[in-house]
C-alpha atoms as a PDB file:
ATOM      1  CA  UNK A   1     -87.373  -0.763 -44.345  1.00  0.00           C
ATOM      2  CA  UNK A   2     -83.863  -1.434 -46.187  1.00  0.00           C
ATOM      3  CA  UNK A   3     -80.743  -2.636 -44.434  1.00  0.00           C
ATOM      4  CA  UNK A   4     -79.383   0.605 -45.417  1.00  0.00           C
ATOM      5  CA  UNK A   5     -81.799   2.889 -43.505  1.00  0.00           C
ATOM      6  CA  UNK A   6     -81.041   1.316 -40.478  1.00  0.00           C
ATOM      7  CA  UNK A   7     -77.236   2.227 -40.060  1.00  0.00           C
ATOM      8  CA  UNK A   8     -76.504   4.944 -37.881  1.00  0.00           C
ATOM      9  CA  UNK A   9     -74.160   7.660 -38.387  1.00  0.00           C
ATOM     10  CA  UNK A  10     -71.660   5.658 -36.054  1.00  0.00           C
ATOM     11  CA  UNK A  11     -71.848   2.479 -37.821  1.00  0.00           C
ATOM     12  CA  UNK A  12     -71.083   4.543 -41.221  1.00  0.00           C
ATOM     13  CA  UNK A  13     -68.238   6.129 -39.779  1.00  0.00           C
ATOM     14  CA  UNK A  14     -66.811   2.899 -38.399  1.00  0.00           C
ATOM     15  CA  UNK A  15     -67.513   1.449 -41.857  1.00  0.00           C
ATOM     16  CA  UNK A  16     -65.125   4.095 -43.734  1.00  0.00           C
ATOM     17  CA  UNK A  17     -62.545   3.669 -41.238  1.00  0.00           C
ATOM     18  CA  UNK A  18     -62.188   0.322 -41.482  1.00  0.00           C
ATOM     19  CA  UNK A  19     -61.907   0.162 -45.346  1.00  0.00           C
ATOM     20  CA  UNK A  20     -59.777   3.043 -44.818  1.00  0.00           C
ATOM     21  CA  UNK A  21     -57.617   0.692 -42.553  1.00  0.00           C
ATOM     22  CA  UNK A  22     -57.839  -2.269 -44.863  1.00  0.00           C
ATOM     23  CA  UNK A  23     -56.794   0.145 -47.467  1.00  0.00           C
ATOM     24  CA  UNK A  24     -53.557   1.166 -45.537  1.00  0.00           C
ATOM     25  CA  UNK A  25     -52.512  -2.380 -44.712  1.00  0.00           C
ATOM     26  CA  UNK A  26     -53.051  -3.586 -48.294  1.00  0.00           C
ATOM     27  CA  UNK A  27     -50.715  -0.934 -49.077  1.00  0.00           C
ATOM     28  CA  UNK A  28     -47.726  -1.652 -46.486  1.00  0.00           C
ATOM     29  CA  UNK A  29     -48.281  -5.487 -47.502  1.00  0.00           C
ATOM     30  CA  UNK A  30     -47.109  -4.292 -50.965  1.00  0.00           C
ATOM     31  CA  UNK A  31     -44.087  -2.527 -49.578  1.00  0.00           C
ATOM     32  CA  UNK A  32     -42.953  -4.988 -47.413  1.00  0.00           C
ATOM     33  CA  UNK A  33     -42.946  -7.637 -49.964  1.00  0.00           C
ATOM     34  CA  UNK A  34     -40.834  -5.628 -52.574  1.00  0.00           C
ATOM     35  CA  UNK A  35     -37.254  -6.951 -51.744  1.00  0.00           C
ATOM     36  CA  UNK A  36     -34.450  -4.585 -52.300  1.00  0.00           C
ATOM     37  CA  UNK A  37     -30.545  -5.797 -52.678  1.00  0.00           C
ATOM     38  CA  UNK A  38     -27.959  -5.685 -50.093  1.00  0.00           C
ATOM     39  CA  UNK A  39     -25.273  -3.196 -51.152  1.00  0.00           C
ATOM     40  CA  UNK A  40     -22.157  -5.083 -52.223  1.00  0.00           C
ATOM     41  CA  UNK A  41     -19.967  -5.916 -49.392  1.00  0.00           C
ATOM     42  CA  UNK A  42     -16.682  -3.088 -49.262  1.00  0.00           C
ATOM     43  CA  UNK A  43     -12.921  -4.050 -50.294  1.00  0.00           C
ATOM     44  CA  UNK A  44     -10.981  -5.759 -48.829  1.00  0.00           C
ATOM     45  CA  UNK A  45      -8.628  -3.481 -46.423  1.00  0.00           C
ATOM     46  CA  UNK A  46      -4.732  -3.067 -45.958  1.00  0.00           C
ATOM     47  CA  UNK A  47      -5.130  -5.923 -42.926  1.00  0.00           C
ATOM     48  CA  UNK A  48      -1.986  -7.518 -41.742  1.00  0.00           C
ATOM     49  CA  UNK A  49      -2.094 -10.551 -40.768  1.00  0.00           C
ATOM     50  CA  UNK A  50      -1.631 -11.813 -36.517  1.00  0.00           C
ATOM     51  CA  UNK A  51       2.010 -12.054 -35.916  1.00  0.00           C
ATOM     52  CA  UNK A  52       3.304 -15.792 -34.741  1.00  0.00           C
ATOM     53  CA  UNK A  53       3.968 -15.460 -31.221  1.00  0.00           C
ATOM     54  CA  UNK A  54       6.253 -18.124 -29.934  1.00  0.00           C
ATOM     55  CA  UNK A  55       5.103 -20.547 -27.006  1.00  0.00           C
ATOM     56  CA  UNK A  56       6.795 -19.828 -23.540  1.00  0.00           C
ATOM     57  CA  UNK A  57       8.666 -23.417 -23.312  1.00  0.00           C
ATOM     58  CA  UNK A  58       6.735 -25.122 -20.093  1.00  0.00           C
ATOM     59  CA  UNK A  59       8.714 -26.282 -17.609  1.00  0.00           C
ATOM     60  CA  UNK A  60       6.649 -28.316 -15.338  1.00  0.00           C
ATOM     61  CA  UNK A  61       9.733 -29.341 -13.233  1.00  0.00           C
ATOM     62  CA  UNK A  62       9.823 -28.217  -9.266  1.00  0.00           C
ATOM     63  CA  UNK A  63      11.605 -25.626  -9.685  1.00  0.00           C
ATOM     64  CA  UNK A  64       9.026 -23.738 -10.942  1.00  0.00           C
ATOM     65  CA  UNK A  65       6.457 -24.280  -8.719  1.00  0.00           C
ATOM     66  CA  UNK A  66       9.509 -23.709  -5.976  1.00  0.00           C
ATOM     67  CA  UNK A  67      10.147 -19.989  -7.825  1.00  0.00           C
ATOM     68  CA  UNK A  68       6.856 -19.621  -7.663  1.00  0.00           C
ATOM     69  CA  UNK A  69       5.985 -20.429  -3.988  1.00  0.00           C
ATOM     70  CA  UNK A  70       8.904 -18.053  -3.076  1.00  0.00           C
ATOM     71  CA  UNK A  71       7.254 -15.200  -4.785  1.00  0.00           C
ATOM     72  CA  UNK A  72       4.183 -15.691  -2.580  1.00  0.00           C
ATOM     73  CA  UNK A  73       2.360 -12.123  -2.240  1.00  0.00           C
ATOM     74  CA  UNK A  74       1.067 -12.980   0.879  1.00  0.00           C
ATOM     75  CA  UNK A  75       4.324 -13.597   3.226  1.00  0.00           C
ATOM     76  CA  UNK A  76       3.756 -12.144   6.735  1.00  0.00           C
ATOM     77  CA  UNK A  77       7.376 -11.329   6.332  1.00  0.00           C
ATOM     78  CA  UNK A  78       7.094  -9.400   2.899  1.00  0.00           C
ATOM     79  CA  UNK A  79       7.903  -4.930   2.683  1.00  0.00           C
ATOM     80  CA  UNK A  80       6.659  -3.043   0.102  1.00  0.00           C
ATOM     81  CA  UNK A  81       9.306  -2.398  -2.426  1.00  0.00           C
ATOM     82  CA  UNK A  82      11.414   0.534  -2.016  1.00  0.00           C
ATOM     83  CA  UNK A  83      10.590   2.958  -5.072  1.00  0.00           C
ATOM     84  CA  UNK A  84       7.509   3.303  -7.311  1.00  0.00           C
ATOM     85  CA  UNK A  85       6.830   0.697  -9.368  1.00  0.00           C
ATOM     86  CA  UNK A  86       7.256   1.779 -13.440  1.00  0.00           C
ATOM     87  CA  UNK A  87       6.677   0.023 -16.344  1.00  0.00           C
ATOM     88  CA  UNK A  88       9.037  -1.354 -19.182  1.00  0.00           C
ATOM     89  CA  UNK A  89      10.993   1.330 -20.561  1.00  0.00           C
ATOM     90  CA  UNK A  90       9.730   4.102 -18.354  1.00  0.00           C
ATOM     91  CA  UNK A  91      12.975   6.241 -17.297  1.00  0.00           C
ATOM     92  CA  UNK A  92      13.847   5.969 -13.814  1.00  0.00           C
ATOM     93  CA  UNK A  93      12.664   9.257 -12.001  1.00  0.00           C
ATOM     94  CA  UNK A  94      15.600  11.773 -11.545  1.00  0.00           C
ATOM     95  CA  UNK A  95      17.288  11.434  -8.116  1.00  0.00           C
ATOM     96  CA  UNK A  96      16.046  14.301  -6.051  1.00  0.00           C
ATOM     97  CA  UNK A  97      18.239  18.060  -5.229  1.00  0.00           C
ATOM     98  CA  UNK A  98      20.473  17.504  -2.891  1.00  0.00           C
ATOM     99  CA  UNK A  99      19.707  19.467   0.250  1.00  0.00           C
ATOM    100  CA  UNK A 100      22.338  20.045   3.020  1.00  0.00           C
ATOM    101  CA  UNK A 101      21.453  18.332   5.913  1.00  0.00           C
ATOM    102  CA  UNK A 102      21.758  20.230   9.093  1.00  0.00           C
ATOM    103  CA  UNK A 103      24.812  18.945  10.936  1.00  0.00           C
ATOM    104  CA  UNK A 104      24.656  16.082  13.164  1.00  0.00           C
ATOM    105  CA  UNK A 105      25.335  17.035  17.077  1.00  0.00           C
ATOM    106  CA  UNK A 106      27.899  14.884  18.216  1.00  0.00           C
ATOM    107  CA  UNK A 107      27.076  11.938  20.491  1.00  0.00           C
ATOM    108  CA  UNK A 108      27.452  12.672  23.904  1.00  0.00           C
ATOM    109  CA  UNK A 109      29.891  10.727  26.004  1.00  0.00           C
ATOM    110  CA  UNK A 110      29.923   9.364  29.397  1.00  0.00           C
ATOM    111  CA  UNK A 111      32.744   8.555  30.718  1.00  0.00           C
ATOM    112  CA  UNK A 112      31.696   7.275  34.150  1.00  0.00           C
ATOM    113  CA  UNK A 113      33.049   4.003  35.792  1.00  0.00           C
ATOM    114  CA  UNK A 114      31.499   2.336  39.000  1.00  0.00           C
ATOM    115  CA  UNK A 115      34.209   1.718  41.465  1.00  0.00           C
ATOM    116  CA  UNK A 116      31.771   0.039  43.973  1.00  0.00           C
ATOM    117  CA  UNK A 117      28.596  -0.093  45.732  1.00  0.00           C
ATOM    118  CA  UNK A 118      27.049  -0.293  48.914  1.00  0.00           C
ATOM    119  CA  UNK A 119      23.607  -1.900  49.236  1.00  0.00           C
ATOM    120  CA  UNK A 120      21.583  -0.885  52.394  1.00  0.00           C
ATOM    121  CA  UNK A 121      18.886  -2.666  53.797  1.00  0.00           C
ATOM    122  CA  UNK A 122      16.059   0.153  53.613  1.00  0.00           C
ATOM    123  CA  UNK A 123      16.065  -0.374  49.855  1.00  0.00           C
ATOM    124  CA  UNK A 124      18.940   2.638  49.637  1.00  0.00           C
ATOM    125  CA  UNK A 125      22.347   2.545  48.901  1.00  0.00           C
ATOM    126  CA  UNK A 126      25.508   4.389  47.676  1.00  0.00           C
ATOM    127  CA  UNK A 127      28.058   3.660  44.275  1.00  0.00           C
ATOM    128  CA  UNK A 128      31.471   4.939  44.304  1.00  0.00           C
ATOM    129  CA  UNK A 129      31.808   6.527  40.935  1.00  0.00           C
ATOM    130  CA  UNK A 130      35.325   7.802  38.865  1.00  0.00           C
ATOM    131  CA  UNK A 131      33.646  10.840  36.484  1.00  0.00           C
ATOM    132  CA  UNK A 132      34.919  11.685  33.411  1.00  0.00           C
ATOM    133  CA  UNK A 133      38.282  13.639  34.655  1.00  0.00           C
ATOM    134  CA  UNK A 134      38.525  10.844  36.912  1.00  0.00           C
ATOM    135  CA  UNK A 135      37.620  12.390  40.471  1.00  0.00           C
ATOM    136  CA  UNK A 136      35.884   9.704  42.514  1.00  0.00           C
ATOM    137  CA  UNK A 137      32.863  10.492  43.884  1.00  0.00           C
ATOM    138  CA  UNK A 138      30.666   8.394  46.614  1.00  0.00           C
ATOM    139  CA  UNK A 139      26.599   9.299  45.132  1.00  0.00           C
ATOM    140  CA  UNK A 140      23.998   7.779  47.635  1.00  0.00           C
ATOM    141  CA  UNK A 141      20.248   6.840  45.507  1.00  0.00           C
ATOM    142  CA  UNK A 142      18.237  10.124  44.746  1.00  0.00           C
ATOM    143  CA  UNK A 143      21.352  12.040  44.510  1.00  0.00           C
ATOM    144  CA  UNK A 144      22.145  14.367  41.151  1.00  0.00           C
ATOM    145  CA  UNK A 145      25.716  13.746  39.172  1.00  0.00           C
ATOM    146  CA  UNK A 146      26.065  16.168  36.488  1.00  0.00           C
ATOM    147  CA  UNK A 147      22.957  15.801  34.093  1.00  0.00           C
ATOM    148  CA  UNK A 148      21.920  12.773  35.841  1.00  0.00           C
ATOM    149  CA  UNK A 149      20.348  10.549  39.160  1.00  0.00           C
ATOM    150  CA  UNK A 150      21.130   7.442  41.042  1.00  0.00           C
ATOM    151  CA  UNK A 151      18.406   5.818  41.014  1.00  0.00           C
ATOM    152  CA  UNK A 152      19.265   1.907  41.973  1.00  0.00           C
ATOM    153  CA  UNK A 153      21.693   0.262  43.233  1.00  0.00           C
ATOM    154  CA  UNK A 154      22.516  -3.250  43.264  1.00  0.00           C
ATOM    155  CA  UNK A 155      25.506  -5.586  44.065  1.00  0.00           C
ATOM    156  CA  UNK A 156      27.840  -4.658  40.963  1.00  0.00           C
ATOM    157  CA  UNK A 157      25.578  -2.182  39.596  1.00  0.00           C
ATOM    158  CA  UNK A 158      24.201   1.120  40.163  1.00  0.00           C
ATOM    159  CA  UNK A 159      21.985   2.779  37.093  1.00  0.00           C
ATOM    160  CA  UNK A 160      21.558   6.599  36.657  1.00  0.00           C
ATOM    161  CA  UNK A 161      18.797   8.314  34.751  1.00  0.00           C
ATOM    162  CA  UNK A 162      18.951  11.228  32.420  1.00  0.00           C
ATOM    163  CA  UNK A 163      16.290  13.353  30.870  1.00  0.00           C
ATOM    164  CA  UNK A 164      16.782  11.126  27.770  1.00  0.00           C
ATOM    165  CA  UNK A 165      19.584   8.514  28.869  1.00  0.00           C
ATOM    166  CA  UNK A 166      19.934   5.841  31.312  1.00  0.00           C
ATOM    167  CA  UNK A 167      23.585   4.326  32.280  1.00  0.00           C
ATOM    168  CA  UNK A 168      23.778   1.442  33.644  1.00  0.00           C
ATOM    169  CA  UNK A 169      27.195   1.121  35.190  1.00  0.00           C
ATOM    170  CA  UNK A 170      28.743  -2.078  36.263  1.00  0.00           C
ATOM    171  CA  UNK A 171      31.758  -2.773  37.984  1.00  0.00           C
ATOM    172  CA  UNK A 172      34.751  -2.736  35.454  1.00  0.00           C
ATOM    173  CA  UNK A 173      32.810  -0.403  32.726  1.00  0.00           C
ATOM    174  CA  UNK A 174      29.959   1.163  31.445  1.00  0.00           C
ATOM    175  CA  UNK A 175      27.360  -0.802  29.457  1.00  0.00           C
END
């Protein structure tokens, strides 16, 4: 029996293919060995040149490092600036409408003057007061003048409470 008779129809096919392989890479090899020219490099373009920029002069005296030290971003004692920050030539914002603010009501004023006081032992006690159209008046603690109420009294000083307001009065003035 010959060599060829004893192939099988598998070992014929994976015959072809491989010539048919060896064929193909014959063929790339060819290609990849032809060497084609880089295209010529372009123009040159309309390129300006760097401009020179002058060196900041060092000044490695203490006063630098002093300036800087003062400008220390971490300061416990350091507020955030009062506007928006904006950079070189930005326009500053325009100042806002001017709205009319509603009027101011006038500060109250007490005109009351201690005259005296009285301590008692129990913890109470009693201030002779001159009111604002100067009628004395003798309060004792707990008691209402006008808008307000003794509350202590002390040698020299007696202090009244308000909704809002608390006088203390001492003899010769009001404080």
């Amino acid at each position: 029996m010959s060599a060829a008779g004893r192939w099988t129809l598998l070992s014929r096919v994976s015959a072809g293919v491989l010539a048919a392989s060896a064929l193909l890479a014959a063929a790339a090899a060819a290609e990849w060995r032809q060497v084609t020219p880089l295209p010529p490099p372009p123009g040159p373009l309309g390129v300006r040149a760097m401009p020179v920029v002058p060196q900041p002069r060092r000044n490695g005296g203490d006063a630098v490092v002093l300036a800087t030290v003062a400008r220390d971003p971490f300061r416990a004692d350091r507020r955030r600036p009062p506007g928006r920050y904006r950079m070189p030539g930005e326009p500053a914002p325009a100042p806002p409408a001017e709205v009319a603010a509603p009027a101011a009501a006038p500060t109250p004023s007490y005109d009351y003057h201690l005259l005296g006081t009285v301590v008692l032992g129990d913890g109470g006690g009693l201030a002779a007061l001159s009111g604002p159209g100067g009628e004395g008046k003798v309060v004792h603690v707990g008691q209402q003048v006008d808008r307000f109420r003794l509350v202590r009294v002390t040698p020299g000083s007696a202090t009244l409470a308000g909704s809002d307001t608390t006088l203390v009065l001492k003899t010769g003035g009001t404080e």
